[in-house]
Protein backbone atom coordinates (compact mmCIF):
# COMPACT_ATOMS: atom_id res chain seq x y z
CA UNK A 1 0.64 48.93 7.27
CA UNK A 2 -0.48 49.15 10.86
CA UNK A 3 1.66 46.96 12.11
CA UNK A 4 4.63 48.38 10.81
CA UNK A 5 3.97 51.41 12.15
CA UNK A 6 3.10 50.02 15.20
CA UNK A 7 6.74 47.85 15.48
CA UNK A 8 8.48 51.01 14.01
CA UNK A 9 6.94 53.58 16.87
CA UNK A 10 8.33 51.16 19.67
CA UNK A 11 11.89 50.57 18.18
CA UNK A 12 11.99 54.36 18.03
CA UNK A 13 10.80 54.38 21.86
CA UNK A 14 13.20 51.74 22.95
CA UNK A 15 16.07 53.96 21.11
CA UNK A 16 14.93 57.58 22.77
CA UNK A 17 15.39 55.65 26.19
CA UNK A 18 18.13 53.65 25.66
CA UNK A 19 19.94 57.03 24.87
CA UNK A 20 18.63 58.96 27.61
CA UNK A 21 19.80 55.76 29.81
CA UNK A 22 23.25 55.60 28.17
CA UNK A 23 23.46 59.17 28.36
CA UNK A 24 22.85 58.83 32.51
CA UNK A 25 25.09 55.66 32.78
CA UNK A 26 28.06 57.33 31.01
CA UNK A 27 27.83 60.57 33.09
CA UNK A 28 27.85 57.96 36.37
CA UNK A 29 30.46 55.92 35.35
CA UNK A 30 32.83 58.96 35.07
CA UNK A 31 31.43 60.31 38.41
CA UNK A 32 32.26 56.93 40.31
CA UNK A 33 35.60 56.65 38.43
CA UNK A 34 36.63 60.15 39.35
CA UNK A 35 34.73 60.43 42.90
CA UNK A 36 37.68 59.43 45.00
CA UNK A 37 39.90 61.69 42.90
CA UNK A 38 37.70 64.93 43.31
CA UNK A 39 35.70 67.01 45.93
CA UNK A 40 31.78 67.04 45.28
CA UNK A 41 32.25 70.40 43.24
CA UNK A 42 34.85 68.39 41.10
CA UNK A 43 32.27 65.77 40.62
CA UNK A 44 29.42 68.61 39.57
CA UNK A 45 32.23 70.38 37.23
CA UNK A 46 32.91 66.72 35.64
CA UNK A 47 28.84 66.34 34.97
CA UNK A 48 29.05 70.19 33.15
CA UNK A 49 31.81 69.10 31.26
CA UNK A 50 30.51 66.32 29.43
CA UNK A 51 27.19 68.24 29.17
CA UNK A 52 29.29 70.96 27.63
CA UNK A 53 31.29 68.47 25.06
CA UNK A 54 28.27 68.04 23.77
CA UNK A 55 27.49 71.88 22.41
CA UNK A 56 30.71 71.30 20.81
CA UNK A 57 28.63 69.35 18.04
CA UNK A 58 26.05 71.83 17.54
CA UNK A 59 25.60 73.05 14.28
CA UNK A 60 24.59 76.96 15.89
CA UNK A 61 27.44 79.14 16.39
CA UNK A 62 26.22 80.42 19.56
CA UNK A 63 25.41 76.96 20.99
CA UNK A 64 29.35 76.27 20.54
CA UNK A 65 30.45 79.52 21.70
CA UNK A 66 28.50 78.97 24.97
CA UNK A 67 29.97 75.37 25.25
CA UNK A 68 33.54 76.36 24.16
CA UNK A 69 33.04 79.15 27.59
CA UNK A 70 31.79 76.98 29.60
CA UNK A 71 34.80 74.64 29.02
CA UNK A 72 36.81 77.28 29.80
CA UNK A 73 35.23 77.93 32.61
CA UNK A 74 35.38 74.55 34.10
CA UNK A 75 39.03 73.85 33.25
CA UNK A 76 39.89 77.27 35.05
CA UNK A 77 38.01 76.54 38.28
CA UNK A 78 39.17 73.28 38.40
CA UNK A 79 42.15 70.96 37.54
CA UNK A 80 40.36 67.86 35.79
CA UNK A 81 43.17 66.29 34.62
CA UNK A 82 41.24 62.66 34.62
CA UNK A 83 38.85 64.37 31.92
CA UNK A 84 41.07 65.77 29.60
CA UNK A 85 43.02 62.47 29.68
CA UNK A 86 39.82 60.43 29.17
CA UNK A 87 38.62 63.26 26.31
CA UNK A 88 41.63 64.88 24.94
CA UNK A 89 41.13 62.98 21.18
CA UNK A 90 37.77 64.68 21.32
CA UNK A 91 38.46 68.05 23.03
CA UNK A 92 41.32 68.57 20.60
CA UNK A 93 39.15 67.82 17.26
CA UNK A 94 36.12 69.36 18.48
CA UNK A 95 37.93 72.78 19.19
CA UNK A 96 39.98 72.61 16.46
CA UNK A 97 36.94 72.62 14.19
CA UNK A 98 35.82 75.45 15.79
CA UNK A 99 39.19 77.54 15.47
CA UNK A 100 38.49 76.76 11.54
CA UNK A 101 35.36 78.34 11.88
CA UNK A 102 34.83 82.00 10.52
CA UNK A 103 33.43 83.45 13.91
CA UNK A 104 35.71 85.53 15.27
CA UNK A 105 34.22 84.95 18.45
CA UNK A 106 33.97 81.29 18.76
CA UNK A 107 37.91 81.35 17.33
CA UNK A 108 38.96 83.14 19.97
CA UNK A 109 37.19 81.57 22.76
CA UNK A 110 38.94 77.75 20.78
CA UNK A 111 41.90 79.29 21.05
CA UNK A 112 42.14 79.69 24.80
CA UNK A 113 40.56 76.48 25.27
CA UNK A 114 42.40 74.58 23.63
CA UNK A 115 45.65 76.10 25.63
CA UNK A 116 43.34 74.89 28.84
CA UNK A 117 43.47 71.58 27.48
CA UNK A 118 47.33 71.47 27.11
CA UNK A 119 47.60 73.06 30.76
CA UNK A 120 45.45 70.60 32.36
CA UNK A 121 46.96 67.88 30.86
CA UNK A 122 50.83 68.67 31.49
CA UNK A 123 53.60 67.62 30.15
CA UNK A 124 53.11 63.88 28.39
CA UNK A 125 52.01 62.59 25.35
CA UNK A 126 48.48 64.11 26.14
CA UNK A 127 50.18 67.53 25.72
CA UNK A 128 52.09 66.52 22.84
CA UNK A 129 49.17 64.78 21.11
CA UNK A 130 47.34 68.35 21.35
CA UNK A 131 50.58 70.30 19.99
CA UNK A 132 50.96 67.85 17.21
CA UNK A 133 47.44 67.98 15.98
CA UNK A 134 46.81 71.52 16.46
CA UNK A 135 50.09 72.87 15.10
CA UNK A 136 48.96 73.31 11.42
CA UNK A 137 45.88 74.98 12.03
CA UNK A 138 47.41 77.29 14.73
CA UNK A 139 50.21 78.24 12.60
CA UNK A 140 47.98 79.37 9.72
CA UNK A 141 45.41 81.21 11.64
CA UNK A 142 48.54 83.10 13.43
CA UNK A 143 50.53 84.15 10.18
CA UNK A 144 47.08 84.24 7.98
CA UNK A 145 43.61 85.18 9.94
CA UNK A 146 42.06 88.25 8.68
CA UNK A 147 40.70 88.78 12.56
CA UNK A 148 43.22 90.41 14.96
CA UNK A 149 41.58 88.63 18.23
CA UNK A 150 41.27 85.33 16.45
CA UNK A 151 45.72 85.86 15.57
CA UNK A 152 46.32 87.12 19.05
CA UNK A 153 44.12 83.83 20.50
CA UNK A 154 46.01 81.55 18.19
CA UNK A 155 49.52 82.88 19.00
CA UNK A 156 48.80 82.45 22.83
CA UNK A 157 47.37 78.69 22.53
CA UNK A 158 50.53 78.30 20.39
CA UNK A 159 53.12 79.42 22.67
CA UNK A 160 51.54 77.83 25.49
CA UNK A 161 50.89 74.29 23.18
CA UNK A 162 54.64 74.05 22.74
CA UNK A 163 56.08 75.28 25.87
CA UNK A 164 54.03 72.54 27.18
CA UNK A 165 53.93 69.86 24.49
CA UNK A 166 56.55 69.97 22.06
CA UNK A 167 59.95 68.65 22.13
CA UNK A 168 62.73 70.60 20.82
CA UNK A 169 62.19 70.56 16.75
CA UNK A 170 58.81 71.02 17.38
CA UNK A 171 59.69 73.90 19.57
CA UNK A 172 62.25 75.26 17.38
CA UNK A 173 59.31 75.28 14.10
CA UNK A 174 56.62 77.03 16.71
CA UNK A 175 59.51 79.65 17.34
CA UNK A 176 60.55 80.08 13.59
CA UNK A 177 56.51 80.85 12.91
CA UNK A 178 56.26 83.22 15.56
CA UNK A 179 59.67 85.12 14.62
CA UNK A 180 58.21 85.49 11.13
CA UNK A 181 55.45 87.40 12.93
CA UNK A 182 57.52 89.36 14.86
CA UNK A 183 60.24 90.73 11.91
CA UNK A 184 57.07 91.15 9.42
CA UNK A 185 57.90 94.95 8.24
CA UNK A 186 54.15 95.44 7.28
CA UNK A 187 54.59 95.33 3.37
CA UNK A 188 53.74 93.53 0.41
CA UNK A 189 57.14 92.55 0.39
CA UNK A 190 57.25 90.67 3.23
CA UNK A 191 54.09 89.11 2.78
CA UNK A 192 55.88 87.23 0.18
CA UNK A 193 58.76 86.64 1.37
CA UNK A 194 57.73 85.21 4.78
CA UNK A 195 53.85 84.02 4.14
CA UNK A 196 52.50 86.39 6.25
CA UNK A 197 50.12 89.29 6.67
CA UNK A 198 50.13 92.12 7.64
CA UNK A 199 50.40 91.51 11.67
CA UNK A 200 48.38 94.87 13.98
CA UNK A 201 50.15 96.11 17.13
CA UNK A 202 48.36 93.55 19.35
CA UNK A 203 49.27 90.49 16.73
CA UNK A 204 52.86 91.43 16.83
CA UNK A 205 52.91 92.23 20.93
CA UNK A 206 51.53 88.78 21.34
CA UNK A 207 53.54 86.98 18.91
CA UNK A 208 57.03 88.91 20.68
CA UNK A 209 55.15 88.02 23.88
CA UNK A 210 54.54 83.92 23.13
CA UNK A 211 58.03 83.90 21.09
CA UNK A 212 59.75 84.91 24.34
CA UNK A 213 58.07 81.94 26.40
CA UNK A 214 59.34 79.26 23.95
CA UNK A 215 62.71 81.37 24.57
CA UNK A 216 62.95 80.75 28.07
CA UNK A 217 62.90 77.21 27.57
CA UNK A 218 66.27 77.21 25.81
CA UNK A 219 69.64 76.52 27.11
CA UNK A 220 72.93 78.92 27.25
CA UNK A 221 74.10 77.04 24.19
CA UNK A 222 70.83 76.99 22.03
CA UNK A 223 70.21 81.13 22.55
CA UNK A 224 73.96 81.97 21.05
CA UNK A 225 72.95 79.34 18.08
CA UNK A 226 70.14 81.72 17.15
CA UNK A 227 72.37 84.24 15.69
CA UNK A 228 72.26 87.09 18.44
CA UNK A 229 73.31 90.07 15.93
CA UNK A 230 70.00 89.28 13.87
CA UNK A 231 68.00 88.75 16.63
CA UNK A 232 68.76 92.21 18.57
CA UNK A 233 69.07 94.07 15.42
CA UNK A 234 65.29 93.51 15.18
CA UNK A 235 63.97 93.43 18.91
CA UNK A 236 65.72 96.90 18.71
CA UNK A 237 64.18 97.92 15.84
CA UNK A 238 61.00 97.04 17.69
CA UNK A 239 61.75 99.40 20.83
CA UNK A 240 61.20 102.11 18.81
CA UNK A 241 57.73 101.09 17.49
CA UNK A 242 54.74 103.41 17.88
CA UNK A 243 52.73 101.14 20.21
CA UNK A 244 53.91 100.55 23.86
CA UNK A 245 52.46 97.10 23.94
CA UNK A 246 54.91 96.15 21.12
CA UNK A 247 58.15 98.45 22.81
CA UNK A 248 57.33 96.24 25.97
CA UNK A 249 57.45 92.75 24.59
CA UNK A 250 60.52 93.56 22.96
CA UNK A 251 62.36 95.00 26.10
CA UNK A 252 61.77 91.50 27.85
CA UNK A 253 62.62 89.94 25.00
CA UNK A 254 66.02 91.90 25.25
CA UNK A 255 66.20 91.13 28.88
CA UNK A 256 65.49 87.53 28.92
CA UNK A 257 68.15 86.92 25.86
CA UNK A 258 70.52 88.66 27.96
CA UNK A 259 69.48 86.70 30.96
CA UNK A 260 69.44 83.21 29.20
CA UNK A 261 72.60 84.18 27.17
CA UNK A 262 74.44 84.96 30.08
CA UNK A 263 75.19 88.24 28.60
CA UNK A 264 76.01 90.91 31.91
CA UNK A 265 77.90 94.24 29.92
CA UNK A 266 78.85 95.44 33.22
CA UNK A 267 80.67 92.50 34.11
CA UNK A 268 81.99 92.02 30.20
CA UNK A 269 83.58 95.01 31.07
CA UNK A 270 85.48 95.23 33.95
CA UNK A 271 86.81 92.15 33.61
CA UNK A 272 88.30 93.26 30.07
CA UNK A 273 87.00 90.26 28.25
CA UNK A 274 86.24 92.06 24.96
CA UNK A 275 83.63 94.55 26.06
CA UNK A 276 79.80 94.29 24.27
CA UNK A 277 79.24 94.55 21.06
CA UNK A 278 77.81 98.00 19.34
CA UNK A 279 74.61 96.09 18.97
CA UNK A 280 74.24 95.20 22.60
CA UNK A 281 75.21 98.66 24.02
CA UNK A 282 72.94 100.38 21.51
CA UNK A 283 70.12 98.21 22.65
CA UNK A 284 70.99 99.21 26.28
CA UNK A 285 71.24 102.36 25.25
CA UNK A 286 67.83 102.60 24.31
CA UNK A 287 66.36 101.19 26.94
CA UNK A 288 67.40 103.28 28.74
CA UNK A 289 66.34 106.61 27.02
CA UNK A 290 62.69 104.56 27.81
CA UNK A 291 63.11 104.14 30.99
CA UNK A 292 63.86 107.78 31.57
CA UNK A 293 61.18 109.05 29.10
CA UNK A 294 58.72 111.31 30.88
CA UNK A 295 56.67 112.14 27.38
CA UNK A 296 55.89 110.26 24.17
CA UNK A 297 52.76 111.11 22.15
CA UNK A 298 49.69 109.06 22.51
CA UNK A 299 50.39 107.71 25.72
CA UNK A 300 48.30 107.80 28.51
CA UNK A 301 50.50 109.32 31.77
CA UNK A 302 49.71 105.59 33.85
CA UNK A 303 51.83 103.98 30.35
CA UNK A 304 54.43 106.49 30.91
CA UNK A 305 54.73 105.02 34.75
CA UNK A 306 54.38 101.34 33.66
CA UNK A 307 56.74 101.94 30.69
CA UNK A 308 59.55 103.54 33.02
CA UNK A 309 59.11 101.26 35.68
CA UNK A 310 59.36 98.35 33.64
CA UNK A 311 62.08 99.54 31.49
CA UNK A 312 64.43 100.15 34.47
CA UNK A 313 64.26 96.59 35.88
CA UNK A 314 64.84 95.60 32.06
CA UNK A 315 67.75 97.80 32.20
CA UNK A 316 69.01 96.49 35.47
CA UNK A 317 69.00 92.69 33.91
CA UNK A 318 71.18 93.92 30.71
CA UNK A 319 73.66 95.61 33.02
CA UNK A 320 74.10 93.70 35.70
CA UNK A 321 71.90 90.03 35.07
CA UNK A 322 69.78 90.81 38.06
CA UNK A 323 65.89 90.56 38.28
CA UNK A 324 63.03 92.26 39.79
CA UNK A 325 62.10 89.79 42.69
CA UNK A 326 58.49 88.83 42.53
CA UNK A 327 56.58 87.96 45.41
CA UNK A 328 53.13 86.07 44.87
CA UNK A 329 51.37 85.87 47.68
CA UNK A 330 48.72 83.37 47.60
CA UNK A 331 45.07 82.84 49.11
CA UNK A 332 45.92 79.62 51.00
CA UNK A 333 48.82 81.10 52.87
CA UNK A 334 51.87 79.87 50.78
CA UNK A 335 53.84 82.68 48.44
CA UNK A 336 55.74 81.94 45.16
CA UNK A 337 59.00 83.98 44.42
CA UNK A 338 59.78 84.80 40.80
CA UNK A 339 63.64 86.37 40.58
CA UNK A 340 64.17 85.45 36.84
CA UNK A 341 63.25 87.38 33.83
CA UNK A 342 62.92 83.54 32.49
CA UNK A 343 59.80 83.12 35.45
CA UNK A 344 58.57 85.90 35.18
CA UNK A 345 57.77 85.94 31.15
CA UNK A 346 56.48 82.33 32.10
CA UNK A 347 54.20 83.42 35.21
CA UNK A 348 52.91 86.15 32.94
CA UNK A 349 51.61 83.31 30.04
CA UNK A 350 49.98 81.47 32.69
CA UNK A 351 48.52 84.01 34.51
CA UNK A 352 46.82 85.55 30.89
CA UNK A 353 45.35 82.13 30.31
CA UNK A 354 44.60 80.96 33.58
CA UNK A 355 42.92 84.22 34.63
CA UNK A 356 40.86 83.34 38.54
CA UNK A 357 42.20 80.55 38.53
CA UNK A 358 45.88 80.78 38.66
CA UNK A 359 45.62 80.31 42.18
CA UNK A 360 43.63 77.09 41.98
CA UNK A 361 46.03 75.59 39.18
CA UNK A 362 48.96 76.68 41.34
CA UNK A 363 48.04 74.87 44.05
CA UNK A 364 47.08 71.83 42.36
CA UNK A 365 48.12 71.31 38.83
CA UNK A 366 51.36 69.46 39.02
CA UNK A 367 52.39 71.23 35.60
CA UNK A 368 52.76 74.45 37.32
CA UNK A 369 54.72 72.75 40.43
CA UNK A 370 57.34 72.12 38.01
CA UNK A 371 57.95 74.58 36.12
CA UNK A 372 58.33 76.96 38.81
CA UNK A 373 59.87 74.54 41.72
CA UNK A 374 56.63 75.15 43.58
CA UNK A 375 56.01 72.83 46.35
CA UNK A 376 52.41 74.11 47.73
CA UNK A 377 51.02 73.18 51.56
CA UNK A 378 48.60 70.06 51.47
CA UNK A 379 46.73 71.25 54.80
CA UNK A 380 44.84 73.85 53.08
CA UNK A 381 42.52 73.27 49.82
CA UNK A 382 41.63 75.96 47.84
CA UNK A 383 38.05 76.13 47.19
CA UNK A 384 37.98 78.89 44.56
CA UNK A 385 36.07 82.39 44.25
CA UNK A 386 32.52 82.42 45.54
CA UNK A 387 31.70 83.62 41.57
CA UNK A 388 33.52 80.46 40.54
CA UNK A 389 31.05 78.45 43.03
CA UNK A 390 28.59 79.77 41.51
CA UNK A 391 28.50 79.07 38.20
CA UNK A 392 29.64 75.48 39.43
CA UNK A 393 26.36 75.55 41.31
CA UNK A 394 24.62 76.92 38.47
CA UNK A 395 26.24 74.36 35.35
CA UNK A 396 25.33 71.28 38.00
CA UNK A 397 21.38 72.58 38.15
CA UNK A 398 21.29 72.72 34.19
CA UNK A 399 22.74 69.52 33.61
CA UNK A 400 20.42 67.57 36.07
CA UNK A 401 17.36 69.61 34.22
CA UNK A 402 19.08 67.86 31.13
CA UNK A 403 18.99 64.75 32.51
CA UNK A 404 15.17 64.75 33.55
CA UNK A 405 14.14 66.74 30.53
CA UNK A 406 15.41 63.36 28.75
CA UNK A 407 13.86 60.97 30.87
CA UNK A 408 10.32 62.97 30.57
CA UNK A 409 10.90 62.62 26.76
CA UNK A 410 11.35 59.50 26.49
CA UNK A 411 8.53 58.60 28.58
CA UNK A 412 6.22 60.67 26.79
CA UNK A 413 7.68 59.27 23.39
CA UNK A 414 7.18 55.52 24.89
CA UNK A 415 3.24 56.92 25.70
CA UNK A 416 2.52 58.41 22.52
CA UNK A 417 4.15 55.84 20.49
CA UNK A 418 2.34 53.10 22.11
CA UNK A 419 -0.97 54.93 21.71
CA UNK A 420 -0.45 55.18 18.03
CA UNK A 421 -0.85 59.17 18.25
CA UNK A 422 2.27 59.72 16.27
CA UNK A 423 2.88 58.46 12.68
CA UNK A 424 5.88 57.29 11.15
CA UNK A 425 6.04 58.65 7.05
């Protein structure tokens, strides 16, 4: 009986060492194969990452919420394309069975990672992979989830999952669930009828808000396929809704239909082509009255300002097709110019997601190169927020305390073990 648990305590020893030695040799195999791709802060965010892949498995909720941040973290400060690539079969099942999850918490913090997965990857089959798997589970939690931040997270990592990933029927389903969101009159009735609940101010903002993205995606042709009458009647509808979140997705809604449509009433009408229709020159109409409004109840005298502001370049668009210019100036001395309602919704997605480091992305992630004809300076690399550093810093300390932690345990194992001070039942 000795002897056996003699033999047994060293095949356990060999096995807590072999694992902390696989564990080291995997983590330096992805350092050398990324080293000549990456900056030594690249190489430290690479070492957190597949530390942090490995909360992911925890059975504690806050364990996975703190990995699920940290991966956000990391994919913000950093474009690490070569991870995701290596990981994304992981990533994408791992976060996904966290979205499942009841926490509200650890839901919404899936949801935005799993859009940082899609953005980091780009446009490919990585990206499409993600959209493809995720779109069941997304779609439920946004027409479904009893938690308002968990819907609003979903409906953003589902916008930005198909404007990046999906082809055109896969685009065109993403858009149908998010309309259904978006016309839900808030009754029992239209529960039903479109297999929703009942979406709160924020859902519905966000769903207008990630509907619009996939919209400015869409050619001339495919916008006057999605019968426009329909459409307006309810993005006008919407204009008049109680909460100005909700009255402002709609009005670029309106403006980027118009924009993408091709729809200019000023034009239309002096050149005697048929004029607008009632529908469009009531919606004008309206947004107008908004722009001008000095006074609505419940709102704060800074959302009077935004509202008018905004509602006067939205007006400008429907009248006359022209945008707001944009000017973005950024940190390494280029500047990106937005002068399309269709850039502008898109710069606004990225930005939500992307948060600190839209800057970083914008200089380096070849996704956001092309979708806004960006073509950055190479003489000057960004090195991110001295906050971001630190936490880089910070995740590198922990993971090489990891790393010893397991080689001290598996030498004290191998010690104990080979004393005979620990019995095997």
């Amino acid at each position: 009986m000795e002897c056996v648990k003699v033999r047994l305590s060293k095949r356990l020893s060999k096995k807590c060492k072999r694992h902390a030695e696989d564990k080291e040799n995997k983590l330096k195999q992805h350092h050398e194969c990324d080293t000549e791709h990456m900056d030594d802060d690249s190489s430290s965010t690479l070492l957190d990452l597949e530390a942090i892949l490995d909360c992911l498995y925890e059975k504690r909720s806050s364990t996975r919420e703190a990995g699920l941040k940290g991966m956000i973290d990391a994919l913000v400060a950093r474009v690490m394309t070569h991870f995701v690539e290596d990981k994304y079969e992981t990533l994408t099942h791992q976060i996904l069975s966290s979205i499942k999850r009841s926490s509200s918490t650890e839901a919404v913090l899936a949801g935005r990672a799993l859009a940082m997965v899609s953005i980091t990857a780009g446009a490919g089959k990585v990206a499409e992979h993600v959209f493809e798997a995720s779109f069941p589970h997304l779609s439920k939690i946004s027409k479904l989830g009893r938690d308002s931040a968990a819907r609003v997270s979903a409906i953003e990592a589902l916008g930005m999952l198909a404007f990046v990933g999906g082809v055109d029927l896969e685009e065109a389903s993403a858009m149908e669930v998010l309309w259904q969101i978006v016309i839900h009159k808030g009754s029992a009735h239209a529960d039903q009828t479109l297999g929703t609940s009942k979406p709160t101010p924020p859902v519905k903002a966000a769903a207008i808000t990630a509907w619009s993205l996939l919209l400015s995606t869409l050619s001339s042709k495919r916008v006057m396929a999605l019968q426009l009458p329909s459409v307006l009647g309810a993005l006008s509808c919407l204009l008049e809704d109680p909460d100005v979140g909700v009255r402002k997705a709609a009005g670029e809604a309106i403006a980027l239909l118009f924009e993408v449509g091709g729809i200019h009433l000023l034009e239309e009408q002096a050149l005697g082509e048929g004029g607008a229709t009632a529908m469009e020159l009531q919606v004008v109409d309206q947004m107008k009255a908004l722009a001008a409004s000095s006074s609505r109840k419940g709102q704060t005298k800074k959302e009077r300002s935004e509202q008018r502001s905004s509602f006067r370049d939205m007006v400008a668009t429907l009248q006359g097709g022209a945008c707001h210019e944009t000017c973005v100036k950024l940190k390494h001395g280029d500047s990106l110019k937005i002068s399309t309602w269709s850039q502008t919704v898109q710069l606004n997605a990225f930005r939500r997601l992307l948060g600190e480091g839209f800057q970083r992305h914008l200089q380096e992630n070849d996704l956001l190169h092309q979708v806004f004809n960006f073509a950055p300076s190479n003489s000057v690399v960004y090195k991110g927020t001295a906050k971001q550093q630190k936490h880089q810093n910070c995740m590198a300390s922990k993971m090489k305390t990891q790393l010893m932690n397991q080689r001290r345990c598996a030498l004290e194992a191998t010690r104990k073990f080979n004393d005979g001070s620990i019995e095997i039942c």
